[in-house]
N, C-alpha and C. Protein backbone atom coordinates (compact mmCIF):
# COMPACT_ATOMS: atom_id res chain seq x y z
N UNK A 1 -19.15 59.38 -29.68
CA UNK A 1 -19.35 60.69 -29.09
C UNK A 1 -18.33 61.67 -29.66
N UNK A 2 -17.16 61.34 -30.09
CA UNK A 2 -16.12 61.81 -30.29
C UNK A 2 -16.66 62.39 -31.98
N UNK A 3 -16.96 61.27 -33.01
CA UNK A 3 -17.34 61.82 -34.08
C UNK A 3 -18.41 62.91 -33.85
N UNK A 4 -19.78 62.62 -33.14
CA UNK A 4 -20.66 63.71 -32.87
C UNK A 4 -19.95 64.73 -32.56
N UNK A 5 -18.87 65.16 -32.03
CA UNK A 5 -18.23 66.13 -31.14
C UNK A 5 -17.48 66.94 -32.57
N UNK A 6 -17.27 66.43 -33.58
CA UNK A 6 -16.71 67.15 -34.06
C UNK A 6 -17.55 67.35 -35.48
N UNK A 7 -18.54 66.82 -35.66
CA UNK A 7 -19.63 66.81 -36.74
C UNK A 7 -20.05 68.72 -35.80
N UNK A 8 -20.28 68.23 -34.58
CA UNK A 8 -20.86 69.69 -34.37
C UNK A 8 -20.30 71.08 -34.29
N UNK A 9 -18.99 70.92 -34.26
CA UNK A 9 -17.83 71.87 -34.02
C UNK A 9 -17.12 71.59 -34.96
N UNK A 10 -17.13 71.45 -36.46
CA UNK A 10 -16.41 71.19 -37.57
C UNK A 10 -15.81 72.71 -37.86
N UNK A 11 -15.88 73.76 -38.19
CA UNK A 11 -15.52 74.66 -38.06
C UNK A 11 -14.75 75.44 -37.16
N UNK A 12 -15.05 75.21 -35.73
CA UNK A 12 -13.80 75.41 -34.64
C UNK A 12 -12.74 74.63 -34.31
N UNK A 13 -12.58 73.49 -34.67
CA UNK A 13 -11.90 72.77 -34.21
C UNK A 13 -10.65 72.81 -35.21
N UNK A 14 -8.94 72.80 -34.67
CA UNK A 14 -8.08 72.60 -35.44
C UNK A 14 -7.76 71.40 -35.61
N UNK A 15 -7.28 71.24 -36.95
CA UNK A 15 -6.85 70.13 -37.35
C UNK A 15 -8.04 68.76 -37.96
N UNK A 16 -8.71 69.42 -37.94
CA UNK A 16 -10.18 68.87 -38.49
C UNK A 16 -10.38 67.52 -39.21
N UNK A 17 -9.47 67.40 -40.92
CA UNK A 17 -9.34 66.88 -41.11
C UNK A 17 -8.66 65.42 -40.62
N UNK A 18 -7.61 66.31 -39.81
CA UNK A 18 -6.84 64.61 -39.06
C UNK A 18 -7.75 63.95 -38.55
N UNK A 19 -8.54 64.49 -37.07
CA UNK A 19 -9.20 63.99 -36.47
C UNK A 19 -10.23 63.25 -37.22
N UNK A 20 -10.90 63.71 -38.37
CA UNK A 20 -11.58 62.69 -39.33
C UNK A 20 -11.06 61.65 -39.36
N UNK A 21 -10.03 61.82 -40.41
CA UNK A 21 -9.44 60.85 -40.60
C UNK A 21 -8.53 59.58 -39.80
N UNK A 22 -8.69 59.91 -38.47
CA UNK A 22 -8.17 59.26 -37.36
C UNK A 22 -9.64 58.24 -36.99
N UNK A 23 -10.83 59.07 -36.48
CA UNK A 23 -11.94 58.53 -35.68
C UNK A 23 -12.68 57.68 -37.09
N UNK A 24 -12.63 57.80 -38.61
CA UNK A 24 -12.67 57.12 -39.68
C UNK A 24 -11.89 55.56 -39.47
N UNK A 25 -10.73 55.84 -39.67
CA UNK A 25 -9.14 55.05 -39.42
C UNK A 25 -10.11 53.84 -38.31
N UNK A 26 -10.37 54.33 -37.24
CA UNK A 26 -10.82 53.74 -35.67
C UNK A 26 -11.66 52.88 -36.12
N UNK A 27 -13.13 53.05 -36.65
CA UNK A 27 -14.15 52.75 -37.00
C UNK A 27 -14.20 52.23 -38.15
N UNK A 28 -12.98 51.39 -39.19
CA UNK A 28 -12.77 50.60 -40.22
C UNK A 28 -12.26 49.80 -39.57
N UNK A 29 -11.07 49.88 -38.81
CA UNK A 29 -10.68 48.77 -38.32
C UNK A 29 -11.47 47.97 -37.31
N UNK A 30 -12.11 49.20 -36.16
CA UNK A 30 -13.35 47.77 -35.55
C UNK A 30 -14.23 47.12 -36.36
N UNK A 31 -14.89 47.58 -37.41
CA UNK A 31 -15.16 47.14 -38.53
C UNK A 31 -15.22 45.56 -39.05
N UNK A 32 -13.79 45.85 -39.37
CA UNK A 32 -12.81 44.85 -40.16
C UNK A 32 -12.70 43.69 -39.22
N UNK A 33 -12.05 43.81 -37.93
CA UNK A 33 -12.12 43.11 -37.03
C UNK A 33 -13.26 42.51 -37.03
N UNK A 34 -14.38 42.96 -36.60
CA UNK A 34 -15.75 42.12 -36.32
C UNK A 34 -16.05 41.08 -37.57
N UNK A 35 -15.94 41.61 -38.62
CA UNK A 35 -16.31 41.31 -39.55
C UNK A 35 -15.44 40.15 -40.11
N UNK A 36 -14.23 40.17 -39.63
CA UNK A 36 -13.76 39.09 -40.10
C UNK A 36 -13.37 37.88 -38.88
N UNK A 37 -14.01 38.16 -37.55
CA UNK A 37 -13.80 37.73 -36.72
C UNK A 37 -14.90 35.95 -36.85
N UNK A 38 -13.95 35.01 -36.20
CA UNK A 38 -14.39 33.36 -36.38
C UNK A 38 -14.53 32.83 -34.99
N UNK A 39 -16.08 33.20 -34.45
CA UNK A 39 -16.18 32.81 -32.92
C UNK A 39 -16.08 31.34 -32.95
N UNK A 40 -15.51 30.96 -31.55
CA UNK A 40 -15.47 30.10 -31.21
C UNK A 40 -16.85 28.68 -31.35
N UNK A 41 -16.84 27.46 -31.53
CA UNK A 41 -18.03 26.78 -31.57
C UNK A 41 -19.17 27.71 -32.93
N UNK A 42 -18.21 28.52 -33.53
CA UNK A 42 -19.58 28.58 -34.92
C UNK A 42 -20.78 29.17 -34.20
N UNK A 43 -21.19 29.49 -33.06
CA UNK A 43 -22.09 30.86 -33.13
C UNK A 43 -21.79 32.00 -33.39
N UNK A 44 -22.54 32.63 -34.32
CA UNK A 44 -22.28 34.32 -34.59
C UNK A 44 -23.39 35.15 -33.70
N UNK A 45 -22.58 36.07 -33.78
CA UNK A 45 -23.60 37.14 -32.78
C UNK A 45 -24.12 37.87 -34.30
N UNK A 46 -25.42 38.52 -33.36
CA UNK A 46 -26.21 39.54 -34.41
C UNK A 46 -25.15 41.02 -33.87
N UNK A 47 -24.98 41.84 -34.98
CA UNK A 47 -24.36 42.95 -34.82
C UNK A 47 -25.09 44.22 -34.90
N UNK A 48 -26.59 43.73 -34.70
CA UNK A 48 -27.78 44.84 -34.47
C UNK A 48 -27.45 45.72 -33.45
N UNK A 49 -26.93 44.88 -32.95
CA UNK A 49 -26.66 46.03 -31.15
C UNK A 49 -25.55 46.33 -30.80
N UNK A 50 -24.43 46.15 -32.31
CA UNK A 50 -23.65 46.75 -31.99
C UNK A 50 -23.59 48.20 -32.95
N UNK A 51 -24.03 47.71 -33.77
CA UNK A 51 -24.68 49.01 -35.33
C UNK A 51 -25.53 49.73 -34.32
N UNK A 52 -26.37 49.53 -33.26
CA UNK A 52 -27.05 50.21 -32.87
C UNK A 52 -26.67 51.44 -31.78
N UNK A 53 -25.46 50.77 -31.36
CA UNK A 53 -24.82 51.36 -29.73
C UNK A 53 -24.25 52.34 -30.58
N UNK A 54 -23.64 51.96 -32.14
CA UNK A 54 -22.62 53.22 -32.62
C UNK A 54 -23.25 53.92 -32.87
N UNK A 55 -25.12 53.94 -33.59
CA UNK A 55 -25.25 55.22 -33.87
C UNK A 55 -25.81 56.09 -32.53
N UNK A 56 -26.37 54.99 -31.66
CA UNK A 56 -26.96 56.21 -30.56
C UNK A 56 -25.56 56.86 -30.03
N UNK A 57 -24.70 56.31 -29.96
CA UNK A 57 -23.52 57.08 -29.17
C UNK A 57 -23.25 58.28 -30.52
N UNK A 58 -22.85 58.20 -31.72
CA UNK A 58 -22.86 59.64 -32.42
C UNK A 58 -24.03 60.23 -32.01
N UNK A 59 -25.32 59.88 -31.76
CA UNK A 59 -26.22 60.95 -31.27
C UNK A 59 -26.20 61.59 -30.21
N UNK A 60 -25.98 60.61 -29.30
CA UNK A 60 -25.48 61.65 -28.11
C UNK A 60 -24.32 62.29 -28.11
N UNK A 61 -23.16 62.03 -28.90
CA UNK A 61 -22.00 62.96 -29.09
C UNK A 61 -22.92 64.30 -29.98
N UNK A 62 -24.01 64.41 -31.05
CA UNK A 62 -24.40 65.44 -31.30
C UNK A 62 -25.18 66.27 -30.19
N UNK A 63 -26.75 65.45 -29.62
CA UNK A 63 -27.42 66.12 -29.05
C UNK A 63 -26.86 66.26 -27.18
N UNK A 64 -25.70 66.12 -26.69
CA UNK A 64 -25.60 66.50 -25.66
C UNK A 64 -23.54 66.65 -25.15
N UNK A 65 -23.46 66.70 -26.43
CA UNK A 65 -22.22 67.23 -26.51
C UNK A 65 -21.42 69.04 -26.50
N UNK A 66 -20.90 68.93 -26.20
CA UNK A 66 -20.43 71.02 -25.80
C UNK A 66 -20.39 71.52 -27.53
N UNK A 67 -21.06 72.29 -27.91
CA UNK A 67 -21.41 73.03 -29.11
C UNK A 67 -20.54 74.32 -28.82
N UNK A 68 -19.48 74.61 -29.44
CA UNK A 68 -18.74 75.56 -29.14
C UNK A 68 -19.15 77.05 -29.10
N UNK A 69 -19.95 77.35 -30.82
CA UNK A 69 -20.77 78.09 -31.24
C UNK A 69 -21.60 77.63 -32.14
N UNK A 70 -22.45 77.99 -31.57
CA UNK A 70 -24.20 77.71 -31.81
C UNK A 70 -24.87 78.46 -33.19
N UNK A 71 -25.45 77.36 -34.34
CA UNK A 71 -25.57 78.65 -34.84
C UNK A 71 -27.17 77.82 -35.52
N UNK A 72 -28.02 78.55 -36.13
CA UNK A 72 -29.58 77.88 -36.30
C UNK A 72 -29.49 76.94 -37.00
N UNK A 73 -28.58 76.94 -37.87
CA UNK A 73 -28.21 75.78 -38.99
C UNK A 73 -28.07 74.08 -37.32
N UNK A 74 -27.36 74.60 -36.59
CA UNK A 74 -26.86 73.48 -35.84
C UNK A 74 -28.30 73.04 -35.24
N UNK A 75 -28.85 73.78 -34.52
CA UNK A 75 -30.38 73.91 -33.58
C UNK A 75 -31.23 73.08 -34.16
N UNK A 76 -31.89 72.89 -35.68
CA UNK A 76 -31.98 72.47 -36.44
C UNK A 76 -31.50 71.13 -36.61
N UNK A 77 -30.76 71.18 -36.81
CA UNK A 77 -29.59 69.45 -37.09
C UNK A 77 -30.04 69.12 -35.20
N UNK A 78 -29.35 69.26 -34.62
CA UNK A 78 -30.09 68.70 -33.12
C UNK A 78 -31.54 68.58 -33.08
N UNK A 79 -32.75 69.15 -33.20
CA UNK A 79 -33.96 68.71 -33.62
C UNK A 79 -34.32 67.39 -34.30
N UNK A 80 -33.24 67.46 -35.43
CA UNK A 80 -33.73 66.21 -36.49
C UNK A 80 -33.00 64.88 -35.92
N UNK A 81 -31.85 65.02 -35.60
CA UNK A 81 -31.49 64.20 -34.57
C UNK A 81 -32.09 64.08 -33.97
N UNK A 82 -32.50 64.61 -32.43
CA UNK A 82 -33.29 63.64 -31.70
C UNK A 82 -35.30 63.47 -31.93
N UNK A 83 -35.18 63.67 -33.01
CA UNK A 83 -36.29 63.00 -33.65
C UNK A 83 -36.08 61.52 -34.40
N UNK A 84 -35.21 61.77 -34.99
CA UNK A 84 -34.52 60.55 -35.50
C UNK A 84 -34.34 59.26 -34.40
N UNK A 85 -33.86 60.01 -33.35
CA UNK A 85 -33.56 58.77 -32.24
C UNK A 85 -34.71 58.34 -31.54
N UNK A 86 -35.84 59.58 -31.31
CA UNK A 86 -36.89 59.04 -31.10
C UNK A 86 -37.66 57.78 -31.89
N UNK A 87 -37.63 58.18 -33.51
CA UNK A 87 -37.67 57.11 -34.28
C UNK A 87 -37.16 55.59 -34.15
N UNK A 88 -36.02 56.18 -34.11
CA UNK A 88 -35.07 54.46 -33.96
C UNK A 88 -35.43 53.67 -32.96
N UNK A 89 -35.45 54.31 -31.69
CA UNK A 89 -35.59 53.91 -29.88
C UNK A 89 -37.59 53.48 -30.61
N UNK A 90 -38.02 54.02 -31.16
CA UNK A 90 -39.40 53.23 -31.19
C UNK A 90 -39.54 51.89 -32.40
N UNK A 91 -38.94 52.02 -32.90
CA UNK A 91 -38.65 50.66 -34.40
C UNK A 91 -38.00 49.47 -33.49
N UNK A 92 -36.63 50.20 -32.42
CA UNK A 92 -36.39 48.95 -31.71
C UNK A 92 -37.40 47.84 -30.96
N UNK A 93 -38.21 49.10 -30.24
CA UNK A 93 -38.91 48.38 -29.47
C UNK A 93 -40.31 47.72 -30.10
N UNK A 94 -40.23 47.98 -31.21
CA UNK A 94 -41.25 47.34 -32.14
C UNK A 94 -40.90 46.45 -32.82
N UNK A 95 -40.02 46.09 -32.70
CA UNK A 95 -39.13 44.97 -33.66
C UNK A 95 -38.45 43.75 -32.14
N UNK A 96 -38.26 44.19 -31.19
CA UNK A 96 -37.49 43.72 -30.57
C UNK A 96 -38.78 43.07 -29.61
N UNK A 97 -39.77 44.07 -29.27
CA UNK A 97 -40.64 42.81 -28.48
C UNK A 97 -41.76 42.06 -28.65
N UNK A 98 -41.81 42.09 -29.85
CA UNK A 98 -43.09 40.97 -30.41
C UNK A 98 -42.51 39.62 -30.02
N UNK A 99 -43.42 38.71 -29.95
CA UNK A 99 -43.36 37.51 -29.96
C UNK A 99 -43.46 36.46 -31.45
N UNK A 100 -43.10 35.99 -31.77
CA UNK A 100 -41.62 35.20 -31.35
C UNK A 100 -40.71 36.22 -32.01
N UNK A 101 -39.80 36.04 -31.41
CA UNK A 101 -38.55 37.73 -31.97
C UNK A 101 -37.83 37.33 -32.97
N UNK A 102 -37.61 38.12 -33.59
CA UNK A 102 -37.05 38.44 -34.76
C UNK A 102 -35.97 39.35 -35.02
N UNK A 103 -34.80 39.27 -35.36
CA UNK A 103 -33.66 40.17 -35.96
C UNK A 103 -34.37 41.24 -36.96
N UNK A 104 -33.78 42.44 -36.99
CA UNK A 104 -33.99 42.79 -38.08
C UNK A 104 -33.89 42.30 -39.65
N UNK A 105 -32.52 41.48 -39.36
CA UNK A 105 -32.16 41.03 -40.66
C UNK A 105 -32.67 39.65 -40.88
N UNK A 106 -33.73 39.17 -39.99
CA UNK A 106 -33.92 38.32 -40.66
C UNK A 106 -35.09 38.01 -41.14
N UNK A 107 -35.84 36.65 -41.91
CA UNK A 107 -37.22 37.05 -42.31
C UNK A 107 -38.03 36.12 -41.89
N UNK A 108 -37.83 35.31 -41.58
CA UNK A 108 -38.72 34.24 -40.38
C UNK A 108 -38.59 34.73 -38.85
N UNK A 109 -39.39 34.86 -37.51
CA UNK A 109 -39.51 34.73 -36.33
C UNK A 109 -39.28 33.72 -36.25
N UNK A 110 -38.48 33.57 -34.95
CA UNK A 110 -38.30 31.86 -34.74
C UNK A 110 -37.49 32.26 -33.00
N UNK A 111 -37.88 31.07 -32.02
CA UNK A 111 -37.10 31.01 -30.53
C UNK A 111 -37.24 29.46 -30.01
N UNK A 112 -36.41 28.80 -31.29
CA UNK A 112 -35.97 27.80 -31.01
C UNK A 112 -35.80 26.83 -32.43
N UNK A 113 -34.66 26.10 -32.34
CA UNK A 113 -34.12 25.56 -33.60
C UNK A 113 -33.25 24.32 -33.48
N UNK A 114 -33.33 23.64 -33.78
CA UNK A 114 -32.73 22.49 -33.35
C UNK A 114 -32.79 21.49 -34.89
N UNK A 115 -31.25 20.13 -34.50
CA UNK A 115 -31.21 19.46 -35.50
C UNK A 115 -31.78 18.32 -35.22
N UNK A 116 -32.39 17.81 -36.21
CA UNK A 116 -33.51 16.24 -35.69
C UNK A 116 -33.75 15.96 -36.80
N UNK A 117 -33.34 14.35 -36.23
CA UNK A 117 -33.14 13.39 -36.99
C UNK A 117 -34.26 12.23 -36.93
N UNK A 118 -35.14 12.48 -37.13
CA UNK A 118 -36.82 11.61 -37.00
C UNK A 118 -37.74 10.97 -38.15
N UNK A 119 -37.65 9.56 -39.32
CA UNK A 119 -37.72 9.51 -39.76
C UNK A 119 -39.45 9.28 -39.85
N UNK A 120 -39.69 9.09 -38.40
CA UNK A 120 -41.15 9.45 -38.92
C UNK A 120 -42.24 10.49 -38.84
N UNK A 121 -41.56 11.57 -38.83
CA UNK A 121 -41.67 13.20 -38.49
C UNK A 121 -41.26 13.67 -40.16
N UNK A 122 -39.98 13.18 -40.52
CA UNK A 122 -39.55 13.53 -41.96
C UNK A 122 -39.22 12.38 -43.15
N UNK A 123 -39.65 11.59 -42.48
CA UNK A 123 -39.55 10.53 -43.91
C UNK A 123 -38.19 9.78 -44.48
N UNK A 124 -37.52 10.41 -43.21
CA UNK A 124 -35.85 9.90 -43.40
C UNK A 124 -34.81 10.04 -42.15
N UNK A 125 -34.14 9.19 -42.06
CA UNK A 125 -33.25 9.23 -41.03
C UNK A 125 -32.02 10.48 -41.25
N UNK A 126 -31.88 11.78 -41.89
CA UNK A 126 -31.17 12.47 -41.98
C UNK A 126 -31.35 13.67 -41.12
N UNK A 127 -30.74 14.08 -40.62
CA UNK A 127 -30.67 15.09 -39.86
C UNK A 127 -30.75 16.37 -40.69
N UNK A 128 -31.87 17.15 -40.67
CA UNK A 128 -32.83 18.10 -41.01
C UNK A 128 -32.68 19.43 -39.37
N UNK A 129 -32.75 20.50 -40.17
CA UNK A 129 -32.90 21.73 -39.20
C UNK A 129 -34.38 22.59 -39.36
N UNK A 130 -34.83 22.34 -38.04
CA UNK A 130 -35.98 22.72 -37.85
C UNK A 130 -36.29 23.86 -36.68
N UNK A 131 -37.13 24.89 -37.58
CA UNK A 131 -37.10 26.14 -36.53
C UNK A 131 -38.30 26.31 -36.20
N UNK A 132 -39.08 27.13 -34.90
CA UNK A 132 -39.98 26.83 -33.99
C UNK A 132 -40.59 27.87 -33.23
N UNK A 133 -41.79 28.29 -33.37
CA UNK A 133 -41.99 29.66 -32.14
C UNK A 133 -42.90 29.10 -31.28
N UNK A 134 -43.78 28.30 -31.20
CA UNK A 134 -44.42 27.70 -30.30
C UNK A 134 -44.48 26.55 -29.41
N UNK A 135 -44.91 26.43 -28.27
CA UNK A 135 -44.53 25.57 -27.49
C UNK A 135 -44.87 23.51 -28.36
N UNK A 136 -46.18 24.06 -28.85
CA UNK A 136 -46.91 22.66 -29.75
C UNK A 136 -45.78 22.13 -30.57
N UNK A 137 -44.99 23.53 -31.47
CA UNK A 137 -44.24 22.84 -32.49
C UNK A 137 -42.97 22.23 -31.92
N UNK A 138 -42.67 22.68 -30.30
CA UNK A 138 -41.51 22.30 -29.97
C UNK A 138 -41.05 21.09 -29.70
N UNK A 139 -42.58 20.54 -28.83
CA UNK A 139 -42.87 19.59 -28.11
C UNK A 139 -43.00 18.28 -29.53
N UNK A 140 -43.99 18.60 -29.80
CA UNK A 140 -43.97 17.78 -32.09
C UNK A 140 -42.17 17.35 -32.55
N UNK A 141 -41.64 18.05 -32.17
CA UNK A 141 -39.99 18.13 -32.70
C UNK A 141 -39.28 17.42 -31.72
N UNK A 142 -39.48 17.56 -30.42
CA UNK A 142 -38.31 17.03 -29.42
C UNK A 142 -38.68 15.84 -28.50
N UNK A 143 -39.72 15.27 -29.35
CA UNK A 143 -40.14 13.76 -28.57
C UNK A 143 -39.12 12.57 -28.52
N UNK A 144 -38.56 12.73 -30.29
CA UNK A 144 -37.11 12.01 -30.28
C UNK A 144 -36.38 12.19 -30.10
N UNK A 145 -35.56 10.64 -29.42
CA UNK A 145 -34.12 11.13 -29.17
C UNK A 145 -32.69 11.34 -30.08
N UNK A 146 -32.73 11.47 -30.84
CA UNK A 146 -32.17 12.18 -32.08
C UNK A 146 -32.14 13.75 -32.39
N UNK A 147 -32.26 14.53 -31.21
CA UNK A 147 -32.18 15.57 -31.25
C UNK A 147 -30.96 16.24 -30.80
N UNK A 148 -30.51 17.50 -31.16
CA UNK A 148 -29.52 18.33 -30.82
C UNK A 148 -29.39 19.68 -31.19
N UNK A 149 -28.54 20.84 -30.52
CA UNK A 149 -28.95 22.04 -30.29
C UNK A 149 -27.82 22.69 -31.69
N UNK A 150 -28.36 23.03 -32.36
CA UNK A 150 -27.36 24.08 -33.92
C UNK A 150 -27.68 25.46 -33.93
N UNK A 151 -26.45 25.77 -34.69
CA UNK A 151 -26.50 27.47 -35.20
C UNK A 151 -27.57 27.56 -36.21
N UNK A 152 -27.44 28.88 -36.53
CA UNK A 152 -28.28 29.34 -38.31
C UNK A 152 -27.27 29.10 -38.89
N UNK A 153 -26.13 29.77 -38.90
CA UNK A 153 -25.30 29.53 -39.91
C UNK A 153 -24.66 28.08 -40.61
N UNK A 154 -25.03 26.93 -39.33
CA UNK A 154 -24.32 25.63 -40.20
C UNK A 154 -26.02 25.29 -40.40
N UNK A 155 -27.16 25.50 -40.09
CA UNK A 155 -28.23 25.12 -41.09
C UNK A 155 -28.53 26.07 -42.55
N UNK A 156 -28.07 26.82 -42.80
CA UNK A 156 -27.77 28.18 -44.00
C UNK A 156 -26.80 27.44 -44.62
N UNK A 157 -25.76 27.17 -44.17
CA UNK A 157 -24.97 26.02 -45.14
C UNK A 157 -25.10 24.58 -45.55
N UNK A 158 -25.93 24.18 -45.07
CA UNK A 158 -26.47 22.84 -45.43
C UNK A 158 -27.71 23.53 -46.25
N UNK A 159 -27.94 24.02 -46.69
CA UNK A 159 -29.35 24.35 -47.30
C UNK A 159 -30.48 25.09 -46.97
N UNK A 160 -30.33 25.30 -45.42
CA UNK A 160 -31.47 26.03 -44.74
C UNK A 160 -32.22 24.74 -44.45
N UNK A 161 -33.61 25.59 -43.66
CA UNK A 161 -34.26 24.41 -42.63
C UNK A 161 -35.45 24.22 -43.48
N UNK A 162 -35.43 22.58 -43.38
CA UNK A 162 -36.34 21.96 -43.61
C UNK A 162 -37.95 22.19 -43.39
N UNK A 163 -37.76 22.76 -42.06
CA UNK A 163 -39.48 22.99 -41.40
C UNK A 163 -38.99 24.31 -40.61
N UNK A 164 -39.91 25.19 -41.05
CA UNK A 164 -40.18 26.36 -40.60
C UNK A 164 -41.72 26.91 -39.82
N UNK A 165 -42.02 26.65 -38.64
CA UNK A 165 -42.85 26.98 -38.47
C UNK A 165 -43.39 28.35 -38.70
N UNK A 166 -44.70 28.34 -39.21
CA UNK A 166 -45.19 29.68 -39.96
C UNK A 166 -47.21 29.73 -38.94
């Protein structure tokens, strides 16, 4: 809100540059942090919703923030903004509630994944990562007891998954 606040009042505001370079400064280091951050137990979070919270919050620091002086150039820029957010707020919800869900970033759907070790499902007693959107494929996968619950990221480092339901 703070960057919106001064994207819109760049011209009134003293000291302009600092404050850039301060709310810049802010927003490298949360950054950096996240980014180099090593959760506990090897799940990672998706950072969709956190990329997402930052830009709607600069939007609402543009479209409902105190505009000191107003000028058509700005009126304009607020228009395309909250068209823009209209945009985004509809891609979310088009992306976010199909079945089986999907990240943006990623390129398979999948709501459920597991490691299994079933040699007569896969032809070998090795533990294979297998991902899943339907109840048939779940039930097919978790009859044996050789099963257990994994990340993406330690099946992405072993090679990726074996069976992908499609």
């Amino acid at each position: 809100i703070r960057m919106g606040d001064l994207i819109m009042n760049w011209s009134e505001r003293p000291w302009r540059f600092t404050r850039l370079f301060f709310l810049s400064g802010l927003i490298l280091i949360l950054f950096l942090m996240e980014a180099t951050n090593k959760p506990e137990g090897g799940a990672s979070t998706s950072n969709a919703a956190h990329v997402g919270g930052g830009i709607a919050g600069l939007m609402a620091g543009v479209l409902l923030g105190r505009n000191l002086v107003r000028s058509r150039c700005e009126v304009v820029f607020k228009i395309f903004i909250f068209l823009l957010g209209i945009f985004l707020v509809s891609l979310s919800f088009g992306v976010g509630l199909q079945w089986p869900p999907k990240n943006l970033f990623e390129d398979e759907p999948w709501c459920w994944m597991r490691l299994v070790s079933n040699a007569t499902l896969t032809g070998t007693w090795d533990w294979t990562c297998i991902r899943c959107h339907s109840a048939d494929c779940m039930q097919k996968w978790s009859i044996g007891r050789r099963v257990s619950t994994v990340t993406a990221d330690y099946c992405h480092a072993r090679g990726g998954f074996w069976y992908t339901e499609r």
